[in-house]
N, C-alpha and C. Protein backbone atom coordinates (compact mmCIF):
# COMPACT_ATOMS: atom_id res chain seq x y z
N UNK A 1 7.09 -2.19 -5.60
CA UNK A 1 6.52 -0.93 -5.99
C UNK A 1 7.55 0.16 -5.73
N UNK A 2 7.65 1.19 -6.54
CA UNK A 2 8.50 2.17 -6.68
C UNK A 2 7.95 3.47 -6.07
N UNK A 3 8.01 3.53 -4.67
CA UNK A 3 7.27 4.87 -4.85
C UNK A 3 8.76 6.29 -4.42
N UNK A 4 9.70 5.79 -3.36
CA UNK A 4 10.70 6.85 -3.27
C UNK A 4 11.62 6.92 -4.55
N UNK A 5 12.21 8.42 -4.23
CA UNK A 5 13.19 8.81 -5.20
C UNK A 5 13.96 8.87 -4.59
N UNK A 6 14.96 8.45 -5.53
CA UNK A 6 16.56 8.50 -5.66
C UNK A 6 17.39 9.01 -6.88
N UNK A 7 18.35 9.45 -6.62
CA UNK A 7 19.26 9.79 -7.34
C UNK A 7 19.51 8.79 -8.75
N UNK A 8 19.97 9.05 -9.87
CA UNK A 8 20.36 8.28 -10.85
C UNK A 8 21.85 9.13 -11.41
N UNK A 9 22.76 8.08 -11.00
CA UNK A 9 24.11 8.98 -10.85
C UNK A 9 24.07 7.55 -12.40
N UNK A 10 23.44 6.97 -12.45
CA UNK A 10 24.22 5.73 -13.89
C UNK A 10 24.08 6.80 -15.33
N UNK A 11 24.66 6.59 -16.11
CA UNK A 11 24.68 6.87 -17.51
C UNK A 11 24.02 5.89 -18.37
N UNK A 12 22.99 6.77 -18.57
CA UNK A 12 21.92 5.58 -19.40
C UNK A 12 22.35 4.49 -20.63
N UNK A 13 23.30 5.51 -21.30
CA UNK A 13 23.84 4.71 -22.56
C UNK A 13 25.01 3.55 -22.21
N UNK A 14 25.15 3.71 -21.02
CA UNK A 14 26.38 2.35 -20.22
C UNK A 14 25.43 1.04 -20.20
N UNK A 15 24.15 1.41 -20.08
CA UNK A 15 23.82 0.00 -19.82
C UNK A 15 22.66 -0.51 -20.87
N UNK A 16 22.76 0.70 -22.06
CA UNK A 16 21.51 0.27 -23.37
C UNK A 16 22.46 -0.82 -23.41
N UNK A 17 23.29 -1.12 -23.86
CA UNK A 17 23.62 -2.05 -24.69
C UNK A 17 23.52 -3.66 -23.98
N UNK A 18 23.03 -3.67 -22.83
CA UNK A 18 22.25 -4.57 -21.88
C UNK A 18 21.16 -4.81 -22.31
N UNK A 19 20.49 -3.65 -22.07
CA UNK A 19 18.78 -3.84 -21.93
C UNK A 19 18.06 -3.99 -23.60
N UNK A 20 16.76 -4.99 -23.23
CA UNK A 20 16.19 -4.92 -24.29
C UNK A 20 15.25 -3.64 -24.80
N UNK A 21 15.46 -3.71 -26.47
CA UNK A 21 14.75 -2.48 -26.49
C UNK A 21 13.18 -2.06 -25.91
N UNK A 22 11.99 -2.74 -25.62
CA UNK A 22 11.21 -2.95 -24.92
C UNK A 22 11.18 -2.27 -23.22
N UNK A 23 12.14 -2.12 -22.90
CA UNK A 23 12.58 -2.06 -21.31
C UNK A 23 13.40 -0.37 -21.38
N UNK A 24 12.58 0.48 -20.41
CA UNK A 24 12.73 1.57 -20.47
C UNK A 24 13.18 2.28 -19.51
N UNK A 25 14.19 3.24 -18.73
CA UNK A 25 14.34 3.96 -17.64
C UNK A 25 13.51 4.75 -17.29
N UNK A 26 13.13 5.21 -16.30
CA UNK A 26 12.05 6.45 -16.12
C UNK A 26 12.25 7.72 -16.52
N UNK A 27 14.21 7.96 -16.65
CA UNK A 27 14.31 9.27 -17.36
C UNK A 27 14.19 9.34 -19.01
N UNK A 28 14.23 7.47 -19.58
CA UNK A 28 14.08 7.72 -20.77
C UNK A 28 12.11 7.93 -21.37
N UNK A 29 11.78 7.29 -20.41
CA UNK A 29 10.47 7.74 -20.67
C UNK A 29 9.49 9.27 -20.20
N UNK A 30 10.53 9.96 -19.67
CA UNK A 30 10.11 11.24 -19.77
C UNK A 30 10.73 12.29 -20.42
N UNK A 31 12.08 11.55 -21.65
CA UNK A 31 12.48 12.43 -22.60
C UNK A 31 11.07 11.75 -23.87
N UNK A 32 11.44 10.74 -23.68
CA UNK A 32 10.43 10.37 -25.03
C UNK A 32 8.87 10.56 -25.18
N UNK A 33 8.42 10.33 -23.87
CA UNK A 33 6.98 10.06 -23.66
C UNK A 33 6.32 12.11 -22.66
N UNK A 34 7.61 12.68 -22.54
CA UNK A 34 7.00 14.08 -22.13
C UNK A 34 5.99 14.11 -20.91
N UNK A 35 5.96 12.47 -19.92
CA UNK A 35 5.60 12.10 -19.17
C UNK A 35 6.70 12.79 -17.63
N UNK A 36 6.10 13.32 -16.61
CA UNK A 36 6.53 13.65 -15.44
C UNK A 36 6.90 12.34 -14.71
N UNK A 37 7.73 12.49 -13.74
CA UNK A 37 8.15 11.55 -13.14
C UNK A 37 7.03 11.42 -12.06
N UNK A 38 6.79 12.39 -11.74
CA UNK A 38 5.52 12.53 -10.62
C UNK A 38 4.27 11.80 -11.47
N UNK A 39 3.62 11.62 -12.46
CA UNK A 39 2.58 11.31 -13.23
C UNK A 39 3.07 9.40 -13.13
N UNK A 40 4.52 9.24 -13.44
CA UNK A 40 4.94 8.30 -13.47
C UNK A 40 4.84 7.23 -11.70
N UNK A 41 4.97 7.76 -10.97
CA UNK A 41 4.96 7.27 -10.02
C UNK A 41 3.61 7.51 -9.33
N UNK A 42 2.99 8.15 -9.41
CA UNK A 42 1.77 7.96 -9.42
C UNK A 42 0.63 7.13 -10.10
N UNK A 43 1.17 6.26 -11.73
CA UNK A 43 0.69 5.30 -11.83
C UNK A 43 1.20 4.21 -11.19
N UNK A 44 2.37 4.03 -10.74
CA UNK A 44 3.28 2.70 -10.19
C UNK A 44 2.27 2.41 -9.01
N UNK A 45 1.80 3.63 -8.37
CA UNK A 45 1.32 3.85 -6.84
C UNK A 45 -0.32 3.20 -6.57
N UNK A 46 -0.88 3.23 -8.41
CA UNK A 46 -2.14 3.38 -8.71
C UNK A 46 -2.08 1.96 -8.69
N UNK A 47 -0.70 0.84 -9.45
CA UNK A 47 -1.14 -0.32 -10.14
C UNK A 47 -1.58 -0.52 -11.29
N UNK A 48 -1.28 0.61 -12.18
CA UNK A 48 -1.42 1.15 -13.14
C UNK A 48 -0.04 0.56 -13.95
N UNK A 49 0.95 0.78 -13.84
CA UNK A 49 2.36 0.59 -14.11
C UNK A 49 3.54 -0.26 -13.47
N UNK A 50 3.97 -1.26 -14.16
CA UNK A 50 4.66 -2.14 -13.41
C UNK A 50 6.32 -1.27 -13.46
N UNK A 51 7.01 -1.80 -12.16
CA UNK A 51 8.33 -1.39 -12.62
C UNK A 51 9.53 -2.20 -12.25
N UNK A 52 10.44 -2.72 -13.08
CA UNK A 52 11.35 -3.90 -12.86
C UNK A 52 13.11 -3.53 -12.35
N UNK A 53 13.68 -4.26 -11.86
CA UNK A 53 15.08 -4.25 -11.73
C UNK A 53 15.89 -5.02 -12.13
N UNK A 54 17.07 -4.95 -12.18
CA UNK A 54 17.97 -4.98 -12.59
C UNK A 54 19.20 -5.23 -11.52
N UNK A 55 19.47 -6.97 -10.71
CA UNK A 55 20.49 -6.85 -10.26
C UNK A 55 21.89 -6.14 -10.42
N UNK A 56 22.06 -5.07 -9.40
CA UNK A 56 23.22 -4.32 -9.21
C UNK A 56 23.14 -2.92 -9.72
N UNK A 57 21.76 -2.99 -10.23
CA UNK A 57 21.30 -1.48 -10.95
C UNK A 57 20.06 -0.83 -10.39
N UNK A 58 20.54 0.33 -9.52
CA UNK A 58 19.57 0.97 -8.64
C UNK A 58 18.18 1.86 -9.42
N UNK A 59 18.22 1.14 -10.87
CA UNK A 59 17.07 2.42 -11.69
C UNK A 59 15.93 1.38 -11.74
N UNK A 60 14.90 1.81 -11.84
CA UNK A 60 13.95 1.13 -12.13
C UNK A 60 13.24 1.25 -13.73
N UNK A 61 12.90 0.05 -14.61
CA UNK A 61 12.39 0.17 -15.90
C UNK A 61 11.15 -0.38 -15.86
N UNK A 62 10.92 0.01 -16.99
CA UNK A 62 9.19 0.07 -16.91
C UNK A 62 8.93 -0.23 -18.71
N UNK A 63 8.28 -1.29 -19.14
CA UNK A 63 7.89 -1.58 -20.63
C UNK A 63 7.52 -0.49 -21.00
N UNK A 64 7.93 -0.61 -22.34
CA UNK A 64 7.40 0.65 -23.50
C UNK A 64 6.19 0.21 -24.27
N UNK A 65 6.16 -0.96 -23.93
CA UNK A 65 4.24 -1.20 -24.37
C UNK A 65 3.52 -0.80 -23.03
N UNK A 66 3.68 -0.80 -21.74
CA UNK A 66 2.97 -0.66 -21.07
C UNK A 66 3.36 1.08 -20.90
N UNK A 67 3.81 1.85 -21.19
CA UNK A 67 3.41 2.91 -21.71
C UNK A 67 3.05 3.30 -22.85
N UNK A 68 2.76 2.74 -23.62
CA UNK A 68 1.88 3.27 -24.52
C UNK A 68 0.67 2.78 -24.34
N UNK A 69 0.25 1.72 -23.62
CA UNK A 69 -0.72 1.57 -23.01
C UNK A 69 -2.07 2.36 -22.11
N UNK A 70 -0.51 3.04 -21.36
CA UNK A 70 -1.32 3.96 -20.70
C UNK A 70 -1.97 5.63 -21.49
N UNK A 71 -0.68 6.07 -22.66
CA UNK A 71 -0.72 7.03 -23.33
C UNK A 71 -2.32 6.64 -24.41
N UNK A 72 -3.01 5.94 -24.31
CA UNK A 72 -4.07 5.24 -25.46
C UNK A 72 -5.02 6.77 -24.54
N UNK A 73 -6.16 7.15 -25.43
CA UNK A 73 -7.29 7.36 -24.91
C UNK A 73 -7.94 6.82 -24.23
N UNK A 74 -8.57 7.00 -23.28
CA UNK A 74 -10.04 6.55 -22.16
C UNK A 74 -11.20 7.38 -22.35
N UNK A 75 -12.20 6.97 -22.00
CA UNK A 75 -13.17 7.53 -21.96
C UNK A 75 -12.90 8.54 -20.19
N UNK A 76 -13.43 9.50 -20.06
CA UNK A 76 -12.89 10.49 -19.37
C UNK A 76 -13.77 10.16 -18.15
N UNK A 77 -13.83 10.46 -16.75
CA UNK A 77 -14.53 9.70 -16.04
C UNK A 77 -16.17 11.07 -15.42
N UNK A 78 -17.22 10.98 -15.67
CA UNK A 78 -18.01 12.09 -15.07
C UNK A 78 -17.91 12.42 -14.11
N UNK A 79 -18.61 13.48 -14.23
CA UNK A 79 -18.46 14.29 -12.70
C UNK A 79 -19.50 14.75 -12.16
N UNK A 80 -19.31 14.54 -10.89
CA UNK A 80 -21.27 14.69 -10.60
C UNK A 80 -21.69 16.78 -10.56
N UNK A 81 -22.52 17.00 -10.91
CA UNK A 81 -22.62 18.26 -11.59
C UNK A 81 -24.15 18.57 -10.00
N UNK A 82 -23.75 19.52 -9.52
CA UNK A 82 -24.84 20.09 -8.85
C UNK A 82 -25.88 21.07 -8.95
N UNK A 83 -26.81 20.57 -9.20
CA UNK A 83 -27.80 21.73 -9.84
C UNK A 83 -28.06 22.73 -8.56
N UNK A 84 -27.84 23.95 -9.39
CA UNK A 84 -28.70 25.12 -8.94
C UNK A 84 -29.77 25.52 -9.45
N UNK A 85 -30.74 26.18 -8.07
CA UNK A 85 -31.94 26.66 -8.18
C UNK A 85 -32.10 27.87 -8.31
């Protein structure tokens, strides 16, 4: 589980040509997906979001189906409402 931050001193485009397209950085999914890193690690935290490595590569990736997964609609959760008298 990913929950501290660290620095990302790598250059993302050094290691696309590695990764499958499926397999995402966390900074690329908050240029594309307009997702916070804080929102992001807060699902990792939830179990919500898996996140993988990469011997010798300190970033963590995360599927681009399993974010769009999460980006789907839900039904919104109620809220208990207190009546006044």
């Amino acid at each position: 589980m990913l929950i501290t931050r660290h620095s990302e001193t790598y250059n993302d485009s050094a290691m696309e040509d590695y990764m499958p397209e499926d397999m995402l950085t966390l900074n690329q999914v908050e240029r594309e997906f307009g997702l916070k890193r804080s929102t992001l690690y807060r699902y990792v935290a939830k179990g919500e979001l898996s996140t993988y490595r990469i011997v010798g590569d300190r970033r963590a990736y995360v599927k681009r189906e399993d974010v769009f997964k999460l980006r789907k609609f839900r039904p919104s959760q109620k809220r208990n409402k207190t009546e006044h008298k």
